[in-house]
Protein backbone atom coordinates (compact mmCIF):
# COMPACT_ATOMS: atom_id res chain seq x y z
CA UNK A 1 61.63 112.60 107.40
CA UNK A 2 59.95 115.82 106.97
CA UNK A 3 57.19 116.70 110.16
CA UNK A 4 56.23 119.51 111.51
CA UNK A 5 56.40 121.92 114.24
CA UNK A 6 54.17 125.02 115.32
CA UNK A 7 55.20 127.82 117.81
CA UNK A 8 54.06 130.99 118.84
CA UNK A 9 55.28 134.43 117.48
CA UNK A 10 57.23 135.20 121.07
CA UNK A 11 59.36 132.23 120.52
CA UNK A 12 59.96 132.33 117.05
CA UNK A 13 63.25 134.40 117.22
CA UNK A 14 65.06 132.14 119.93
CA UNK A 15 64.43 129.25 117.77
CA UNK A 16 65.40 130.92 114.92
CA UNK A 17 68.68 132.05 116.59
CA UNK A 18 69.30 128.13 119.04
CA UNK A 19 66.96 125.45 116.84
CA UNK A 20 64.38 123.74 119.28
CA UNK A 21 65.86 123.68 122.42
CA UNK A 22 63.55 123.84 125.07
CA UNK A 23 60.64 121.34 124.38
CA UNK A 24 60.17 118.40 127.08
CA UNK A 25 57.36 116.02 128.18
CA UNK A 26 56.04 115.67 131.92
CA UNK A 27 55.83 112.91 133.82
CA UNK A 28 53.10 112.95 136.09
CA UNK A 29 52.54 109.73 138.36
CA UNK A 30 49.61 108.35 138.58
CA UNK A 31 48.66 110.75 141.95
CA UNK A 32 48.39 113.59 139.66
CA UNK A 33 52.12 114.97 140.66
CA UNK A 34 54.96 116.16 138.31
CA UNK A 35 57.82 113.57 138.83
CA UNK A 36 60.08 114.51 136.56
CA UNK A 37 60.56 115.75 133.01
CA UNK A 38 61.75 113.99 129.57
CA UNK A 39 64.28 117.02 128.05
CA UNK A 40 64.90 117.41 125.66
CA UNK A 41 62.45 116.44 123.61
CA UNK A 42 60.51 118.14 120.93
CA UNK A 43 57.55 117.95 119.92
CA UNK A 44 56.52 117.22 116.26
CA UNK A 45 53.86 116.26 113.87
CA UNK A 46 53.43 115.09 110.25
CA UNK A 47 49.94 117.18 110.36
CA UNK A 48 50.82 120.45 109.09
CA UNK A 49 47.34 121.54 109.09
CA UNK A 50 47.10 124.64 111.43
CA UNK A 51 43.25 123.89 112.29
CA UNK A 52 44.01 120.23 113.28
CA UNK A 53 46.00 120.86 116.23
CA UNK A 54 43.76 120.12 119.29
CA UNK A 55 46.02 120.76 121.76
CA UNK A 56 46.56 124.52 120.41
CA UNK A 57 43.88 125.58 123.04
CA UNK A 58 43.71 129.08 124.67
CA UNK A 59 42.14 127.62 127.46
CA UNK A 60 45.67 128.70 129.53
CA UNK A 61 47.85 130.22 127.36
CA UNK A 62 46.15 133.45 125.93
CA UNK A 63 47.90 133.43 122.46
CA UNK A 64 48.23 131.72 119.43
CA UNK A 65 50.78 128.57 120.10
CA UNK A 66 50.27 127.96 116.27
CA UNK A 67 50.73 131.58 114.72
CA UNK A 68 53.95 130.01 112.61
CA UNK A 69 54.83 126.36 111.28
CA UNK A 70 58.47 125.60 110.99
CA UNK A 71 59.06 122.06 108.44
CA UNK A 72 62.01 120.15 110.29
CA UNK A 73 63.92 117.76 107.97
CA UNK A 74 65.08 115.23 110.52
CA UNK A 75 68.44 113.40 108.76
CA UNK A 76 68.07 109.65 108.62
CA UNK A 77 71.02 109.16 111.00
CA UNK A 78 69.58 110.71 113.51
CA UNK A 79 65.95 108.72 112.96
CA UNK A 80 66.55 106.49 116.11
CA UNK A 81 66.28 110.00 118.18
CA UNK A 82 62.30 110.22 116.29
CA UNK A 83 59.63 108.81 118.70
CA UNK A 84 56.37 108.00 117.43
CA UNK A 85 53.98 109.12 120.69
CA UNK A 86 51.68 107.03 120.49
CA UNK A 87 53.28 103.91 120.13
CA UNK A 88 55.70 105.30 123.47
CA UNK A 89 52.54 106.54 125.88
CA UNK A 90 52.16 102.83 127.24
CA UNK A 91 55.62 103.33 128.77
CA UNK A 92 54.47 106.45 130.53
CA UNK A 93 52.53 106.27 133.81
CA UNK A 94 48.87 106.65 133.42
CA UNK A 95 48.71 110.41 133.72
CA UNK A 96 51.52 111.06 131.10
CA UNK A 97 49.61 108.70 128.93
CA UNK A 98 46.61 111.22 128.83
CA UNK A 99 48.79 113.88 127.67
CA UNK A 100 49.29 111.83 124.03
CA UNK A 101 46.20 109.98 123.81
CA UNK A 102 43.57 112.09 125.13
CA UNK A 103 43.89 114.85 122.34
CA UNK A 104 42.31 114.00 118.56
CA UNK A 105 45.13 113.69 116.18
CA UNK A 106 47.64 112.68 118.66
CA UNK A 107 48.06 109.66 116.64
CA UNK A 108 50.38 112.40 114.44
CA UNK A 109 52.73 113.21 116.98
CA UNK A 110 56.24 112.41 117.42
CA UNK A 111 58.79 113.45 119.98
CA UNK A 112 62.89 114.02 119.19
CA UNK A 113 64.83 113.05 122.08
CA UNK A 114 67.30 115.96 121.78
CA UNK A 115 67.77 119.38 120.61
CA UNK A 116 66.89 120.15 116.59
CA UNK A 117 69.58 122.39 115.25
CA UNK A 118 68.22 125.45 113.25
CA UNK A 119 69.74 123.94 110.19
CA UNK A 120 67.32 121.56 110.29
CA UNK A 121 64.24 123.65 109.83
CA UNK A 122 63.99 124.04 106.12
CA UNK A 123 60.69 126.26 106.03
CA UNK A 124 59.06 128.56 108.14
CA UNK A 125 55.43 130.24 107.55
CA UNK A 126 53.54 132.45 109.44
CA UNK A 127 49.74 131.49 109.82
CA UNK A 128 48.03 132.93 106.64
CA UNK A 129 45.10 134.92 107.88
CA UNK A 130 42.32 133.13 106.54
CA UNK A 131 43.10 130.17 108.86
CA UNK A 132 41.34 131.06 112.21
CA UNK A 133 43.33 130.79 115.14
């Protein structure tokens, strides 16, 4: 299955050199508080459009999360790891649910539960400069 997912430049060379390692999803009770966290697990989309990712904002982070798009060729053997988001959020609490459904296109998203070895990214392209960040 062939999805997508976007990074920013200062991460680029660790993935490059380890895969996606490092992605995980919080779980925030319904209080508001970080309980725990679901690692690894990467986040993915089969979107590749660089101006449809809402959750891209610069509202905290000060650069561009989606300066490059890597393509990830997940192997069918490993499809049961593959997550579609949406259809997990209703077994999140009600906080962790927001973080899926609360952003437009998050019906797009998938999560890996694991690490995605570099050999796995097929294609990776830097955002062209006629696509605003």
């Amino acid at each position: 299955m062939k999805l997508y997912h976007f990074t920013p430049t200062l991460l680029l060379n660790a993935i490059l050199k380890n895969g996606l390692t490092l992605g995980r999803l919080p779980i925030i009770d319904d209080n508001g508080r970080l309980r725990a966290f679901m690692e690894p697990c990467q986040w993915l989309t089969n979107n590749g459009d660089w101006n449809s990712q809402s959750w891209a904002t610069r509202e905290l982070i000060k650069y561009d999360r989606t300066a490059f798009r890597l393509t990830i060729i997940i192997p069918k053997h490993h499809k049961e790891k593959l997550l579609k988001a949406i259809d997990y959020a209703p077994y999140l609490p009600k906080n962790s649910q927001r973080l899926i459904t609360d952003w437009p296109g998050s019906e797009h998203w998938y999560f890996f539960v694991g690490r995605i070895p570099r050999g796995w990214i097929r294609t990776i392209e830097q955002r062209p400069a006629e696509v605003s960040a």
